[in-house]
Protein backbone atom coordinates (compact mmCIF):
# COMPACT_ATOMS: atom_id res chain seq x y z
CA UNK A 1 109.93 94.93 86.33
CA UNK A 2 111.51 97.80 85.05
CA UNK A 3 109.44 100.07 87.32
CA UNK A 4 109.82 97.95 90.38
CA UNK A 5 113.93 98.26 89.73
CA UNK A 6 113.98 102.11 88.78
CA UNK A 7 117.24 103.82 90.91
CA UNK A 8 117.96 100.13 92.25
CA UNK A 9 121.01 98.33 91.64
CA UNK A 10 121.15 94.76 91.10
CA UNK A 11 123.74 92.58 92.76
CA UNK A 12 124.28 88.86 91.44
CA UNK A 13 123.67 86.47 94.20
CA UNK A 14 127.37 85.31 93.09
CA UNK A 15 128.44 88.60 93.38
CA UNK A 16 127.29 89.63 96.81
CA UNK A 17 130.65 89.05 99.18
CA UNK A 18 132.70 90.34 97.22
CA UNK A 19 130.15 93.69 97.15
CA UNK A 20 130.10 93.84 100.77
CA UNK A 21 134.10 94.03 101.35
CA UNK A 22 134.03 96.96 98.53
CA UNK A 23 131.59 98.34 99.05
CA UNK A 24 128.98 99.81 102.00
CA UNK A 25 125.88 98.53 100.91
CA UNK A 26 123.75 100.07 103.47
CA UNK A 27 123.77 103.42 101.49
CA UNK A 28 122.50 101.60 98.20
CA UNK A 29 119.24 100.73 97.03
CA UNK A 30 120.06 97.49 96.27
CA UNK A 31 118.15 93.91 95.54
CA UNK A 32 119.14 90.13 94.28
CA UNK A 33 117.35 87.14 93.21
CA UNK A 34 117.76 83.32 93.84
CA UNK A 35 116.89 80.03 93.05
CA UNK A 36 116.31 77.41 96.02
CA UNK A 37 118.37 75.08 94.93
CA UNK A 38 118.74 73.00 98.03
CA UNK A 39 116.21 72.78 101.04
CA UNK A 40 117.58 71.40 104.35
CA UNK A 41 114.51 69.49 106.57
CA UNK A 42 113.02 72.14 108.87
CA UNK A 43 115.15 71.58 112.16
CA UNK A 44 114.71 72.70 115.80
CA UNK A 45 116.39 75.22 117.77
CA UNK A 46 117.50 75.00 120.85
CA UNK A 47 114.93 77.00 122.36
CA UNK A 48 112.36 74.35 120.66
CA UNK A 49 111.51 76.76 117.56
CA UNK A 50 111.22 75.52 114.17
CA UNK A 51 113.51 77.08 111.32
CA UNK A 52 114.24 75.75 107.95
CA UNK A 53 117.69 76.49 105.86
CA UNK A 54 117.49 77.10 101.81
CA UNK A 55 120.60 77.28 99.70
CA UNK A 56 120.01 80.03 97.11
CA UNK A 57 122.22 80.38 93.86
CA UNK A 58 121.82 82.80 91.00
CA UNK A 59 122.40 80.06 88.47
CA UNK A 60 125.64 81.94 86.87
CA UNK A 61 128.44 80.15 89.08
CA UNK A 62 127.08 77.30 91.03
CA UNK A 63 129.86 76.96 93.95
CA UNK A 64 128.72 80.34 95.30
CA UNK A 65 125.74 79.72 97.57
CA UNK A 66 124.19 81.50 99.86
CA UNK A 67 122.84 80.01 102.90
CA UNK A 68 119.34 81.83 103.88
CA UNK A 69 118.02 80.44 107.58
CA UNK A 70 114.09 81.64 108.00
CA UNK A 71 112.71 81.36 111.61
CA UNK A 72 109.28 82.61 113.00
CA UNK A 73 106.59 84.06 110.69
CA UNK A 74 108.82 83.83 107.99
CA UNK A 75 109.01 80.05 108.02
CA UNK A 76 105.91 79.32 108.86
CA UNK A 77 105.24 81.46 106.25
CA UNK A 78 106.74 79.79 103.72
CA UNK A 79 108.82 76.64 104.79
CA UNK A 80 107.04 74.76 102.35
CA UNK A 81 107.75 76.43 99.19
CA UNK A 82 109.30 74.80 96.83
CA UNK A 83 113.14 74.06 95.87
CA UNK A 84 113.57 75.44 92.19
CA UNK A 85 111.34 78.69 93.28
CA UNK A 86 112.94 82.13 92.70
């Protein structure tokens, strides 16, 4: 872990909107983690594609959430993972 987060900042899920009003995050190598702590039944679009929604939270203040919609590959990819999975 420590080589995968050499000259990378980390930014707590909770943390994150109040990082991008102060700060431009597009110049910083940056990551965060989450826990799917909510799964919303994969729903259609209307253009008749599939998408799912997860609510991620970082497990230090649970009112901030972050809602994460995954369409295409990516859902297919992995709309059935599990809630509770970082």
């Amino acid at each position: 872990m420590d080589r995968k987060m050499a000259n990378r900042k980390l930014i707590r899920l909770s943390q994150l909107k109040s990082k991008l009003a102060a700060e431009n995050l597009e110049e910083i190598d940056w990551v965060t983690f989450g826990v799917i702590v909510k799964k919303v039944t994969p729903q259609s679009a209307n253009n008749g594609r599939t998408f799912s929604i997860w609510r991620l939270n970082d497990l230090r203040d649970l009112s901030q959430c972050v809602s994460l919609f995954l369409f295409g590959d990516v859902h297919k990819e992995h709309w059935k993972t599990d809630q509770g999975t970082v």
